[in-house]
Every structure is written in C-alpha cells, then in structure tokens.
C-alpha atoms as a PDB file:
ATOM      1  CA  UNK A   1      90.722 122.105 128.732  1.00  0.00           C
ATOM      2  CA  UNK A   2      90.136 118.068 127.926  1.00  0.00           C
ATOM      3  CA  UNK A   3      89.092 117.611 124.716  1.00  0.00           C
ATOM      4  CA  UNK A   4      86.093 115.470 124.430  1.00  0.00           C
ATOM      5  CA  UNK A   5      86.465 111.604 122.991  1.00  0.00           C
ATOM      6  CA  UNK A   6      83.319 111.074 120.671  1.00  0.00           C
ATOM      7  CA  UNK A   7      82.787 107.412 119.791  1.00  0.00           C
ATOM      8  CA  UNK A   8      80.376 106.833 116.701  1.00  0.00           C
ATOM      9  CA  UNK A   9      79.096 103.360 117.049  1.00  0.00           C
ATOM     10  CA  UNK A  10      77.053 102.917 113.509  1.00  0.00           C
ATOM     11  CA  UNK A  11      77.475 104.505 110.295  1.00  0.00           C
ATOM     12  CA  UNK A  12      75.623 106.969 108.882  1.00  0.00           C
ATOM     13  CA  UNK A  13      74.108 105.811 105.475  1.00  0.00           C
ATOM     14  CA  UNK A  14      74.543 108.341 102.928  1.00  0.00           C
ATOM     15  CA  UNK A  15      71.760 106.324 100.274  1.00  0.00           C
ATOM     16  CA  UNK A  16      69.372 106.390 102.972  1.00  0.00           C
ATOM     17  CA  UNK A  17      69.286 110.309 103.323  1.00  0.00           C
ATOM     18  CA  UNK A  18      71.169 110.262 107.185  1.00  0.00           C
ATOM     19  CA  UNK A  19      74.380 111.431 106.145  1.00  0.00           C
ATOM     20  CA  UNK A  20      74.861 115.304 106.695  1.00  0.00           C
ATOM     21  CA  UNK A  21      78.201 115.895 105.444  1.00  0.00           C
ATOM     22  CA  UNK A  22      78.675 119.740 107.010  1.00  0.00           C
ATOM     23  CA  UNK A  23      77.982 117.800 110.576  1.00  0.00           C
ATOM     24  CA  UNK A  24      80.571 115.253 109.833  1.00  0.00           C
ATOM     25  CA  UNK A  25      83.361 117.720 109.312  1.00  0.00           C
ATOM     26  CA  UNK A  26      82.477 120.138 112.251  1.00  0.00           C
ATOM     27  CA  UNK A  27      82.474 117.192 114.466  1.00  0.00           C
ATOM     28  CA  UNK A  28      86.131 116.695 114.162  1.00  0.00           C
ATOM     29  CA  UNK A  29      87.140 120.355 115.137  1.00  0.00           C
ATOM     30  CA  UNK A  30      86.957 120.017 118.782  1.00  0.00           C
ATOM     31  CA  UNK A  31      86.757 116.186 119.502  1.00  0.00           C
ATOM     32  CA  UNK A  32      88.705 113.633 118.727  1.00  0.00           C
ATOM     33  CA  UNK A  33      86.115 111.233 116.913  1.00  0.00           C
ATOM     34  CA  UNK A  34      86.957 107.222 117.189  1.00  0.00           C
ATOM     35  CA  UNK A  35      84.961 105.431 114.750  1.00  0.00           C
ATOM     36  CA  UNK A  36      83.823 101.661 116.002  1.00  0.00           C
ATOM     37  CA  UNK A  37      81.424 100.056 113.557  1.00  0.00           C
ATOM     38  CA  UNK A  38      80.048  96.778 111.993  1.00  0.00           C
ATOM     39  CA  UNK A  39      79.130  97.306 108.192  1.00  0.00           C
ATOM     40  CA  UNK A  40      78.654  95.305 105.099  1.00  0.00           C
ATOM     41  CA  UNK A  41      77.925  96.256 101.257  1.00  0.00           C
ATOM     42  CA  UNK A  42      77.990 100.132 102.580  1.00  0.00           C
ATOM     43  CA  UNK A  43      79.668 103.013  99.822  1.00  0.00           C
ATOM     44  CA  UNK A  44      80.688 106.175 100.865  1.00  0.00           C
ATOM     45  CA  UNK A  45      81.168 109.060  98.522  1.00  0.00           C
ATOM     46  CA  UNK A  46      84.203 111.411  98.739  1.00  0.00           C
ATOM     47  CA  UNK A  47      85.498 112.675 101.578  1.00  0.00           C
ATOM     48  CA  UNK A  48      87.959 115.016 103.666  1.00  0.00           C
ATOM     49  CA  UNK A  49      89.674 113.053 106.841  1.00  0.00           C
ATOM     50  CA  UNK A  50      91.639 114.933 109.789  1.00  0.00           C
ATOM     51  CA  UNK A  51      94.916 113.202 110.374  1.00  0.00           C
ATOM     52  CA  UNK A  52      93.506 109.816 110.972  1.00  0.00           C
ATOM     53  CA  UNK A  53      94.500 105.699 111.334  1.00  0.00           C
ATOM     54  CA  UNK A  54      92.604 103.309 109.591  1.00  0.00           C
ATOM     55  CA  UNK A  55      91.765 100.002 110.644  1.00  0.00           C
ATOM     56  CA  UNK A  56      89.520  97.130 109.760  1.00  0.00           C
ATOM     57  CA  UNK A  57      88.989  93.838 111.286  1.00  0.00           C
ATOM     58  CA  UNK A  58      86.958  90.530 110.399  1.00  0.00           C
ATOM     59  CA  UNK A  59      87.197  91.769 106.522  1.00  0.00           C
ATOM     60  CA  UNK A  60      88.561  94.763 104.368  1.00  0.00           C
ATOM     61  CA  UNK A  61      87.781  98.567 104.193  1.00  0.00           C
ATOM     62  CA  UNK A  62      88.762  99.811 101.023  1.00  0.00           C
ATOM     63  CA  UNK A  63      89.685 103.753 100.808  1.00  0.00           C
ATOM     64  CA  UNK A  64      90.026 105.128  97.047  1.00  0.00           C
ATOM     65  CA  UNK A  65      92.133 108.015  95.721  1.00  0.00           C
ATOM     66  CA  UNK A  66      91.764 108.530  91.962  1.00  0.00           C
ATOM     67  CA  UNK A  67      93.229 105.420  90.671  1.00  0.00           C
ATOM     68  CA  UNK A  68      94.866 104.062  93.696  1.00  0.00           C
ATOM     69  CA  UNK A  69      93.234 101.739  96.309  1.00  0.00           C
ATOM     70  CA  UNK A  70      93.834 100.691  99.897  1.00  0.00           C
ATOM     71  CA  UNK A  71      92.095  97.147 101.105  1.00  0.00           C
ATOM     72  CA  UNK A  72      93.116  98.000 104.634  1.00  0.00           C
ATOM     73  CA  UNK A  73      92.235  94.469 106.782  1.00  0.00           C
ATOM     74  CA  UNK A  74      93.605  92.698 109.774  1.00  0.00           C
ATOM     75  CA  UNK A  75      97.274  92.582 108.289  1.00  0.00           C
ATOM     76  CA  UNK A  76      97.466  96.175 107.998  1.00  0.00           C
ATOM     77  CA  UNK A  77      96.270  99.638 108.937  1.00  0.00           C
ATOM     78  CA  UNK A  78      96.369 103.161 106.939  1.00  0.00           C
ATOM     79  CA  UNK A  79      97.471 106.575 107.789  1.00  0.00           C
ATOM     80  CA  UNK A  80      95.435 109.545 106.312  1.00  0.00           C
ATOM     81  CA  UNK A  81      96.869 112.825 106.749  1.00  0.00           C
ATOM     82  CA  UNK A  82      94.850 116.235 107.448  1.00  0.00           C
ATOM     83  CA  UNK A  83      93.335 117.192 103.965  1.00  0.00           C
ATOM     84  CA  UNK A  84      92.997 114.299 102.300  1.00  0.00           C
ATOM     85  CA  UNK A  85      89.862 113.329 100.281  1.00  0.00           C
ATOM     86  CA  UNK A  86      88.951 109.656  99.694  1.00  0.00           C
ATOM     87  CA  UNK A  87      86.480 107.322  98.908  1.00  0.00           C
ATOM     88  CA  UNK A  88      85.251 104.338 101.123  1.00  0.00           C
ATOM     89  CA  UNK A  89      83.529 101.043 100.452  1.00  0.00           C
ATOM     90  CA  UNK A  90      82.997  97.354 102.271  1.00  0.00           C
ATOM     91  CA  UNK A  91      82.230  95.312 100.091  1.00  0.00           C
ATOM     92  CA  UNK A  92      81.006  91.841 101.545  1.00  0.00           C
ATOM     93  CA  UNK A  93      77.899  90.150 102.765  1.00  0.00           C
ATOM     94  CA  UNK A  94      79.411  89.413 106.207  1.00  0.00           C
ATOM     95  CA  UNK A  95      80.025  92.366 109.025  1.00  0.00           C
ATOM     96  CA  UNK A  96      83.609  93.835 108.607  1.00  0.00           C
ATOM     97  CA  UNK A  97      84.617  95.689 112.117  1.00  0.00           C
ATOM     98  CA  UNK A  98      85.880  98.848 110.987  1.00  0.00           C
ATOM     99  CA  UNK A  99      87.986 100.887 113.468  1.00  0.00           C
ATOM    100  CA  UNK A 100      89.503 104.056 113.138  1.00  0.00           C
ATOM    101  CA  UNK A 101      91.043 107.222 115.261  1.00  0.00           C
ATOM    102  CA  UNK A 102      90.676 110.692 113.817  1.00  0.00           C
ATOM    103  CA  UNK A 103      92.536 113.194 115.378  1.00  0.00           C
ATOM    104  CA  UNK A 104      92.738 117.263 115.960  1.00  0.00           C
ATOM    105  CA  UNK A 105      95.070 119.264 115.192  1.00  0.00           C
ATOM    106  CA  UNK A 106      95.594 120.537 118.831  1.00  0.00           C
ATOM    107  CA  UNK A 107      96.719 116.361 119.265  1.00  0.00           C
ATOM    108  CA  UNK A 108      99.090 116.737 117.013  1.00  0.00           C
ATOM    109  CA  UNK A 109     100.878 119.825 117.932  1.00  0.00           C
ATOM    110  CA  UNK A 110     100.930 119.279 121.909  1.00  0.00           C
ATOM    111  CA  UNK A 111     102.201 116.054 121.150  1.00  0.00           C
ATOM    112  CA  UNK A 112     104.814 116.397 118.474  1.00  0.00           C
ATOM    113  CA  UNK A 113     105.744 119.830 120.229  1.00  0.00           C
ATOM    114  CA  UNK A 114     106.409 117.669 123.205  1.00  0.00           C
ATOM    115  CA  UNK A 115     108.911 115.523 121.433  1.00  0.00           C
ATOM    116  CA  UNK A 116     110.770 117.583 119.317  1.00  0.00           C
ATOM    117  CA  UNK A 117     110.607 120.938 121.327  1.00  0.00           C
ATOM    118  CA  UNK A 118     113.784 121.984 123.391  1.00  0.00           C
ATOM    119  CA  UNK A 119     113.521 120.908 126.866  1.00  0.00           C
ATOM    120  CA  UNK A 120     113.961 124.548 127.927  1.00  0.00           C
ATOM    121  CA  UNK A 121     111.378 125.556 125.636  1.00  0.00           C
ATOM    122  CA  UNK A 122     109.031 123.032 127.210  1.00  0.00           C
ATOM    123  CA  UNK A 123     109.832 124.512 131.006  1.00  0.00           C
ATOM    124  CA  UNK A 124     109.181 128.344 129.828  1.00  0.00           C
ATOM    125  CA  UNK A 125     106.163 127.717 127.568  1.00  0.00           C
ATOM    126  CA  UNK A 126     104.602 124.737 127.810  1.00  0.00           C
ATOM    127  CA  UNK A 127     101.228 125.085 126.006  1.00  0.00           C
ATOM    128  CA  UNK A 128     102.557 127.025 123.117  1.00  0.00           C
ATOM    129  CA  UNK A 129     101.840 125.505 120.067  1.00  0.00           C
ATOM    130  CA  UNK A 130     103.943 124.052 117.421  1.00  0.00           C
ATOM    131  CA  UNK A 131     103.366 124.179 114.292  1.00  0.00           C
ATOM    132  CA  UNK A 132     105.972 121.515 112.438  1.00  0.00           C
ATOM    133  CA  UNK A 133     103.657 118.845 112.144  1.00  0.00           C
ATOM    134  CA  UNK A 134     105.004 116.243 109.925  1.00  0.00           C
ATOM    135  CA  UNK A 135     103.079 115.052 106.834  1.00  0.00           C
ATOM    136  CA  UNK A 136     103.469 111.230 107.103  1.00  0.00           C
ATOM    137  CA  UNK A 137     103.638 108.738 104.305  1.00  0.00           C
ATOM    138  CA  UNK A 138      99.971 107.772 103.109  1.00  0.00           C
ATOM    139  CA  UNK A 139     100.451 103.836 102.823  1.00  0.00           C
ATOM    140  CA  UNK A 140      99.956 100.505 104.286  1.00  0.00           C
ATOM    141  CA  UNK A 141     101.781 100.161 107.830  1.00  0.00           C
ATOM    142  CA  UNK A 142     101.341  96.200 108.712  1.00  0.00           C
ATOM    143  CA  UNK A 143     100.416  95.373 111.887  1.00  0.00           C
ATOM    144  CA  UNK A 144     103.761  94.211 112.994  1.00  0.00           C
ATOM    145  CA  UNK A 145     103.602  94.861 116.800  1.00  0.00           C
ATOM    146  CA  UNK A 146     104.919  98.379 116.407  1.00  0.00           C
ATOM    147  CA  UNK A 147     101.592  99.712 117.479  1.00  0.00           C
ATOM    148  CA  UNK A 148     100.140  97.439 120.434  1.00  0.00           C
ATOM    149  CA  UNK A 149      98.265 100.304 122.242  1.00  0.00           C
ATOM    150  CA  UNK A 150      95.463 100.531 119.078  1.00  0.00           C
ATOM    151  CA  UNK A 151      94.033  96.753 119.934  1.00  0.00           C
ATOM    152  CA  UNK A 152      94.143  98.325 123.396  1.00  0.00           C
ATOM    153  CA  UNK A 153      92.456 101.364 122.672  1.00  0.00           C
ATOM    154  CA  UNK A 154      90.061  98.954 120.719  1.00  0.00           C
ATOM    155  CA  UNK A 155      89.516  96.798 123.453  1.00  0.00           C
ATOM    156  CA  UNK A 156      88.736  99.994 125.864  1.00  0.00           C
ATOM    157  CA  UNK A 157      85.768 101.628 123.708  1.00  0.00           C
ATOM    158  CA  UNK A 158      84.215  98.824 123.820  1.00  0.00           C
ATOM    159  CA  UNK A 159      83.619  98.488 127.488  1.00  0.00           C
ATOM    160  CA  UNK A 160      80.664  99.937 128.762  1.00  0.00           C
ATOM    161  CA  UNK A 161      81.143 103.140 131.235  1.00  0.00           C
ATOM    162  CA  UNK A 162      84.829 103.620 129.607  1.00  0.00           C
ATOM    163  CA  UNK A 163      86.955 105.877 131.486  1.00  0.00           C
ATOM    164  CA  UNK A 164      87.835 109.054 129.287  1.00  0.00           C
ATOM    165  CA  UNK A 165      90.817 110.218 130.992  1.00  0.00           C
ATOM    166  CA  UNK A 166      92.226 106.576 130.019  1.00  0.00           C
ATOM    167  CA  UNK A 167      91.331 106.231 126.546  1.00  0.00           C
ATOM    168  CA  UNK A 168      92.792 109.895 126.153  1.00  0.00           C
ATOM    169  CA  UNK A 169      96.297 108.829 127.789  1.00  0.00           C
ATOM    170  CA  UNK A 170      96.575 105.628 125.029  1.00  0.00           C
ATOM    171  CA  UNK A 171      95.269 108.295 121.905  1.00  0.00           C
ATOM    172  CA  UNK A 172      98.320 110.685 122.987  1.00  0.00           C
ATOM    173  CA  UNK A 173     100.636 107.443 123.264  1.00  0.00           C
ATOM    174  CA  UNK A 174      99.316 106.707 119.611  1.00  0.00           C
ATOM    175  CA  UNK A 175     100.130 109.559 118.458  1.00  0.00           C
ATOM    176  CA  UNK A 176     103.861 108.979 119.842  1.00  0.00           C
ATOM    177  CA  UNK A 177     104.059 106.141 118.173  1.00  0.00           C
ATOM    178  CA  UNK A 178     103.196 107.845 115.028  1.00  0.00           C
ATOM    179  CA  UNK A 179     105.901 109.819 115.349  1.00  0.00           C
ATOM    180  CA  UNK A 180     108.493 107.267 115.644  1.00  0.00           C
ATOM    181  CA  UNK A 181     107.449 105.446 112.883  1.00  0.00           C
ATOM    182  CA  UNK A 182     107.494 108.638 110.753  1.00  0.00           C
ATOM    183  CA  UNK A 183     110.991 108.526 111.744  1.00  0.00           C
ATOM    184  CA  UNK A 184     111.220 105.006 110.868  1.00  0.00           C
ATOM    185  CA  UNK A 185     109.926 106.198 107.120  1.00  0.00           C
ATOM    186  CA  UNK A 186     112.096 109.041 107.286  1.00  0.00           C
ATOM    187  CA  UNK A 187     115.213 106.664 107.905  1.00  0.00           C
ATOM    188  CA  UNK A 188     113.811 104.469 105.154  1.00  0.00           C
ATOM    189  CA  UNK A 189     113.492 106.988 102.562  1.00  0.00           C
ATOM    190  CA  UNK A 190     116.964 108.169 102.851  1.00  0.00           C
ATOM    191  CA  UNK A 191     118.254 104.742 102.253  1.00  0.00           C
ATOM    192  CA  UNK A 192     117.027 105.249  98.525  1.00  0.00           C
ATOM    193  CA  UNK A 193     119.697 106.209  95.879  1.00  0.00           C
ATOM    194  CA  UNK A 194     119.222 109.831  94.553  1.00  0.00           C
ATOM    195  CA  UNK A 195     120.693 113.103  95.446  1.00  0.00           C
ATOM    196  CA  UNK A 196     117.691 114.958  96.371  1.00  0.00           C
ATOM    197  CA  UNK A 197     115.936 114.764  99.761  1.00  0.00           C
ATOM    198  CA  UNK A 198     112.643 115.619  97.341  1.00  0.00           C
ATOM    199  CA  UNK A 199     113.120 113.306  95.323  1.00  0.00           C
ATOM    200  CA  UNK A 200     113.937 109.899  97.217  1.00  0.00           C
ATOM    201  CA  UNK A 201     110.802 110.507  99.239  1.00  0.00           C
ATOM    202  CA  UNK A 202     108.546 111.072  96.082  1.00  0.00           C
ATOM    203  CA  UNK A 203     110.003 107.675  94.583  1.00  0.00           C
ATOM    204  CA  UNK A 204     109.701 106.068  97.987  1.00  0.00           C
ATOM    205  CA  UNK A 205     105.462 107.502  98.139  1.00  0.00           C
ATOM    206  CA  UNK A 206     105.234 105.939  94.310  1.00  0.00           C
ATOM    207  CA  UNK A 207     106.797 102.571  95.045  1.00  0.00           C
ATOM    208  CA  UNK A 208     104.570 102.003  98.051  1.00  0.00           C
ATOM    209  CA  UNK A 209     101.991 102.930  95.659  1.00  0.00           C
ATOM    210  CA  UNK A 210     102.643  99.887  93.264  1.00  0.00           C
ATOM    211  CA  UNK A 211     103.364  97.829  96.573  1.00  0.00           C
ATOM    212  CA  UNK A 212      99.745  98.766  98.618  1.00  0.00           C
ATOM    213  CA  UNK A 213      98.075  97.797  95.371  1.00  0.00           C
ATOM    214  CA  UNK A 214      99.133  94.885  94.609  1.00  0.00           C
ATOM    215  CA  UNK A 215      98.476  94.481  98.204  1.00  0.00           C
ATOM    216  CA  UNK A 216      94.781  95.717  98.009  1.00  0.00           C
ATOM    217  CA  UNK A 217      93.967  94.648  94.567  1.00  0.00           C
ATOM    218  CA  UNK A 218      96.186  91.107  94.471  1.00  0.00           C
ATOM    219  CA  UNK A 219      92.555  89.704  92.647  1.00  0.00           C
ATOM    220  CA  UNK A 220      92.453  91.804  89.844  1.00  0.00           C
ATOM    221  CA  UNK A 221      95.003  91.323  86.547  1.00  0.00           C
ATOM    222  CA  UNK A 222      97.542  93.466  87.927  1.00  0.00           C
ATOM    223  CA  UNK A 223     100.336  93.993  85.148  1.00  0.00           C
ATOM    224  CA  UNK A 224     103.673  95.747  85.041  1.00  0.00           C
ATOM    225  CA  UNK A 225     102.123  98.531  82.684  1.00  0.00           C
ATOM    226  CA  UNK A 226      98.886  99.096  85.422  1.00  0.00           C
ATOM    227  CA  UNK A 227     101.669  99.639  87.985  1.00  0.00           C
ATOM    228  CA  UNK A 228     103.469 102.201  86.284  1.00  0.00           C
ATOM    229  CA  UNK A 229     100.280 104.439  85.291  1.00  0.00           C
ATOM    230  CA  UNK A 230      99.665 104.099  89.070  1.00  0.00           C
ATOM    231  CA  UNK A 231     102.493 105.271  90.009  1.00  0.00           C
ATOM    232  CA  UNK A 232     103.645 107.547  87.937  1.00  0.00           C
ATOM    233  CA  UNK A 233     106.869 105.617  86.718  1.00  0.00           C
ATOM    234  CA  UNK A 234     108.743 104.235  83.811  1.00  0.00           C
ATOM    235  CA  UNK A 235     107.808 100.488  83.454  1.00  0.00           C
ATOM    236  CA  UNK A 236     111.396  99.483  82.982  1.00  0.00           C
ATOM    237  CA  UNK A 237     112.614 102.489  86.271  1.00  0.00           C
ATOM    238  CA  UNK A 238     109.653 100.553  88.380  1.00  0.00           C
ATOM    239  CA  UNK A 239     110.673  97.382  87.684  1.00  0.00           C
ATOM    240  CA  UNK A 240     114.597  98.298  88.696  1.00  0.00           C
ATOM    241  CA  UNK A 241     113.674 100.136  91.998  1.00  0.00           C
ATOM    242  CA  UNK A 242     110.997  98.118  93.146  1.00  0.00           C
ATOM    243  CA  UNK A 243     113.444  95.315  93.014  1.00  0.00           C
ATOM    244  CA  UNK A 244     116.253  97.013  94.360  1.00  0.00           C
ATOM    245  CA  UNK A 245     113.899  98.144  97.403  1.00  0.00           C
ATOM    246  CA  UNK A 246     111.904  95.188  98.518  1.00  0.00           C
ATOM    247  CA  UNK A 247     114.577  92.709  96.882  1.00  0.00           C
ATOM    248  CA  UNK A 248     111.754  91.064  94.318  1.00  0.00           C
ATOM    249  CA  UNK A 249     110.256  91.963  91.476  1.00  0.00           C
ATOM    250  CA  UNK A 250     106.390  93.148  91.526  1.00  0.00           C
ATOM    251  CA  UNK A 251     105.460  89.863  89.818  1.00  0.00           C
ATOM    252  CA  UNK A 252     106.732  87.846  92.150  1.00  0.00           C
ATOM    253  CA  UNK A 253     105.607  89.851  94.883  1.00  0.00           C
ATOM    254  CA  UNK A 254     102.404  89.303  93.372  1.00  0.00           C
ATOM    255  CA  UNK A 255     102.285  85.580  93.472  1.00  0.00           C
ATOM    256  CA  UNK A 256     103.478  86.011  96.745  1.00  0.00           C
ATOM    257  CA  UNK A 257     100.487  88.102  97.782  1.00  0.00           C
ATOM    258  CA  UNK A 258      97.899  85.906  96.004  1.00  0.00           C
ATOM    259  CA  UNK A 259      99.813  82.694  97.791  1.00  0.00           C
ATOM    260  CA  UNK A 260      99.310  83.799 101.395  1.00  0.00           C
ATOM    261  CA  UNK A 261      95.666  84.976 101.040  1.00  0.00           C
ATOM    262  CA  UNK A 262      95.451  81.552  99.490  1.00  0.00           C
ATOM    263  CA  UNK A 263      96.765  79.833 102.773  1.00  0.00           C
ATOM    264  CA  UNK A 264      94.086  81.795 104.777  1.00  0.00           C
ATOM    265  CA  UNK A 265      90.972  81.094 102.958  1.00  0.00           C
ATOM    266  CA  UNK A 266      92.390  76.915 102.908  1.00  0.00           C
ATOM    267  CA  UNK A 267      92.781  77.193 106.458  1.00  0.00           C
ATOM    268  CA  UNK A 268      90.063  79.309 107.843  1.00  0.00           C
ATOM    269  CA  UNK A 269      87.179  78.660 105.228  1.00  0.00           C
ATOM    270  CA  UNK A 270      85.678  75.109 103.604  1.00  0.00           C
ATOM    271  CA  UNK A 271      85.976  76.960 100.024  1.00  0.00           C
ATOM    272  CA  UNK A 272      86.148  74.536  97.256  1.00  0.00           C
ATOM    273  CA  UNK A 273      89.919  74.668  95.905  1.00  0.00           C
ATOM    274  CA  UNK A 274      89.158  76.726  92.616  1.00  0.00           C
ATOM    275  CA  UNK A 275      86.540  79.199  94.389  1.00  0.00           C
ATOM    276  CA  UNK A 276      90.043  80.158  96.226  1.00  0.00           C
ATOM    277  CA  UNK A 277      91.805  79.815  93.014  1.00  0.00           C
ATOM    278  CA  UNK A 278      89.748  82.360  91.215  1.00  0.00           C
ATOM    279  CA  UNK A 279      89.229  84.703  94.365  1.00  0.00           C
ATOM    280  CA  UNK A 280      93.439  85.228  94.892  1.00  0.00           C
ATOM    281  CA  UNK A 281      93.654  85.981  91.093  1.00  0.00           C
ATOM    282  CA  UNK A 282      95.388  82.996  89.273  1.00  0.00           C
ATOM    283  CA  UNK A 283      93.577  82.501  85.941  1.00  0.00           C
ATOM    284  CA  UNK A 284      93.675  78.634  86.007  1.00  0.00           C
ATOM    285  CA  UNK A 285      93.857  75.575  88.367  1.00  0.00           C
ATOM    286  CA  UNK A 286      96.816  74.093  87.296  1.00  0.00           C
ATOM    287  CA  UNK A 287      99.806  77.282  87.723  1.00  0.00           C
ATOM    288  CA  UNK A 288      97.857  77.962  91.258  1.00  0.00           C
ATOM    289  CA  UNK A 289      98.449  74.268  92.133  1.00  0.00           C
ATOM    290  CA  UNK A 290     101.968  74.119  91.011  1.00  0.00           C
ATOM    291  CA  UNK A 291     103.327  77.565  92.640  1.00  0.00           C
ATOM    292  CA  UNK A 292     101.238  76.490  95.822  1.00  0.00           C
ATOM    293  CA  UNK A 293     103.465  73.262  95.867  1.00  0.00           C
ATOM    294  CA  UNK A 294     106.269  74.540  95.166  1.00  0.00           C
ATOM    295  CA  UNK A 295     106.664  77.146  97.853  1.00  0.00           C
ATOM    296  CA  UNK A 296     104.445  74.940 100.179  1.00  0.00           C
ATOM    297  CA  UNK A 297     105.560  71.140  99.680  1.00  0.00           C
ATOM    298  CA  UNK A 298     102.325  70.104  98.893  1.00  0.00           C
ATOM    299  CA  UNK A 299      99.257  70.772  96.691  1.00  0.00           C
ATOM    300  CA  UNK A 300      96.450  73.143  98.036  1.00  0.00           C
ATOM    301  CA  UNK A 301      94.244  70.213  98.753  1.00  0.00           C
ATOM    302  CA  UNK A 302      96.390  68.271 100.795  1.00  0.00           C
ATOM    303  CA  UNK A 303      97.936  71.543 102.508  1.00  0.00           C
ATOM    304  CA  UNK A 304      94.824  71.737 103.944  1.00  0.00           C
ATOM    305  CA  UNK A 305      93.881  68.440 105.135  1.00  0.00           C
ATOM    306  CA  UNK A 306      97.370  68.178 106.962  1.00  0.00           C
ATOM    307  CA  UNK A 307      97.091  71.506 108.798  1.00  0.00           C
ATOM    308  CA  UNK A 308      93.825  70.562 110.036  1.00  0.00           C
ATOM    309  CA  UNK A 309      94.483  66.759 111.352  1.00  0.00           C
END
C-alpha cells in the first residue's frame, strides 16, 4: 500500500476557533503531511510533532521548548523527533514561507530497516518491520548542501498536478539522508572527551543547546550565566567545552552571530545603521562600529556603499 502525501497549504488559526487539535494528530497516522505555508504574526500553542524537519524561508519560525528556542530561517533547518511537544510562533509583519516534512513511523522503519538490515534479511523478509529507529539530535542542522533534495521536494509541491509517486521517491531519499547525518552526529559525539557513550552525547545535546540559542536569540542579552541555566551546565565547565568544541568561546561566537546578521540586513535592506545596530543586539553605536571594522575593514556605513557600487 502507498501511503498518501497530504500537503496543507494554509494554517489553521487556533485564535480564530479553526484549529481542532484531535484532527491534527490523527492526520499524521497514515499520511505523511508536508506543510507549505505563508504566515505572519501567527502563535501556536503546544504541540506533539511525528518525526519531522523544519524549515522556514523569507523569515524565521521559532519552535519553543521550556526555556530553549529555535529561530529556524534560511541558514538552517530543525529536526523534531516523534514525541516531542513544542511551541511555534512567526513573529513579523512580512510573510515568512514556512516548510516542513512530517513523517510516519512506517517511513522510518522501511527506510532505516533498509539500510541497516542484513542483506539476507532484506531477500527473506522484506516488509518486516524494524524497530531500531534512531532518536536524532534535536538542533540546528545548517543548510550546508548536505540536504539538496528538500529545496527539491520544495520546488515539486508547488507545481500544480504534482506527481505523487515522485514526491514520495525524494521523501524516502530524505529520510536517507537523515540517516547519514545521524551518523555524522554520531561520529561527532564520540569525538568528545568522556568515558561514557551516555554521557558525551548528553554534553554534546547541551552544548548545541547554548550554540542554537545564541543562534536563535543572538538579539536578546545573552550572558554566560543564561547559557548555563539553559543548558544545564557549570558556567566555568560551559565555557571550557564550548571552547574546546567549536574552538571559540560563546562570547565571541556571539559577536560573531550578531556580525553576520548585521552584513545581511546592510546588504539586503535600506535600514538606517543603528536600527541594525539595535536589532543584532549590540547595546551602543560605537562597539558595533568598531567590531564591524575590525573583522570587516571598514565601518558599517561604508561596507555597504562599497558592496553595492
């Protein structure tokens, strides 16, 4: 049996009474449900999510757990396991594309019983299920390349007439790409220093946790103390393994956050320089100018005028 693609085109507004949250979740037992919506200022309260990727386009969906936060935008795209419960806002006055692909559980198995099963096995029994799904690292995963076939899919449910057989081939390649890059994580986490299997991939989950917010929130006074309450560390342990993972401190991968967002909105928007200023998180004009200048040559201002002559 095919399972049926469902494509949901505009989102439900919970505030406006059209959100029936016992249809949302049975629609996801049988189907795999690709979401493929414009939205602004829209709040949605919490949630559960089949294994799922995130994406947003044009502007940022933020997802919420508890204290943590994930501003998931065109640099980057989120993986949401089976079970998990979250909270979901756009916040902006302009239409943020949000894309995302939830899967079944029947995906997962045929697929990840196709590449880890014995090739006997595979002969004897194809369509028994497997049931060692892996539980992949909820974080940030930038688009790097690594996944080429979601601006495909993308690009294929939004032709009119799309052919289902298709779209279903490129989900199932997904999905083994997901797999390889949970081996990717896998090889990554083992690269940390402790004894324990456990316990490098629990201090690999809570450094990404610091990292992804500092990525989601780089606007907000972010300090070494808010990091550690977010992840569940020692100030001074964060600081040393943060550092001895992504080879700079979370201040100055801070600044380096805030600088880049500040490149885009000088290049792609005619925002006065401290609008930008305020909106990447440096307190005052002056520091913004001089770190800009100092990793860029030159001062915001002219930055701009010589990238667009």
């Amino acid at each position: 049996m095919t399972l049926p693609i469902k494509v949901i085109e505009s989102f439900p507004d919970p505030a406006a009474g059209k959100y029936d949250e016992n249809r949302w979740y049975r629609q996801h037992d049988n189907a795999i449900v690709i979401i493929n919506c414009q939205s602004k200022n829209i709040f949605y309260p919490r949630h559960w999510t089949p294994l799922s990727v995130k994406c947003a386009f044009q502007g940022t969906e933020h997802y919420h757990f508890e204290k943590h936060a994930f501003g998931v935008s065109d640099k980057s795209f989120l993986i949401l396991n089976e079970g998990s419960e979250y909270r979901s806002s756009i916040r902006s006055e302009t239409l943020t594309h949000s894309f995302s692909i939830n899967f079944t559980a029947r995906n997962i198995t045929d697929v990840y019983g196709g590449i880890f099963s014995h090739g006997n096995r595979q002969l004897d029994d194809p369509f028994n299920n497997y049931d060692g799904s892996p539980r992949f690292v909820e974080k940030l995963y930038p688009h790097d390349g690594t996944f080429p076939r979601l601006p495909a899919i993308r690009k294929l449910v939004q032709q009119k007439g799309v052919d289902q057989a298709c779209l279903l081939e490129q989900i199932y390649f997904v999905l083994g790409d997901m797999i390889l890059l949970y081996n990717q994580t896998s090889a990554e986490i083992d690269e940390l220093k402790a004894k324990k299997r456990a316990t490098r991939e629990e201090l690999y989950k809570r450094l990404y946790k610091a990292k992804d917010f500092m990525d989601s929130c780089y606007q907000a006074d972010v300090s070494l103390q808010t990091l550690a309450e977010i992840s569940l560390l020692n100030s001074f342990y964060l600081l040393r393994q943060f550092k001895n993972v992504f080879k700079v401190t979370p201040r100055q991968y801070l600044i380096k956050r805030r600088l880049s967002k500040a490149t885009d909105l000088l290049l792609t928007t005619d925002l006065p320089i401290d609008v930008i200023r305020d909106q990447v998180g440096f307190s005052d004009i002056s520091s913004f100018c001089k770190l800009f200048k100092r990793v860029y040559r030159y001062p915001p201002g002219i930055f701009r005028e010589k990238a667009r002559r």
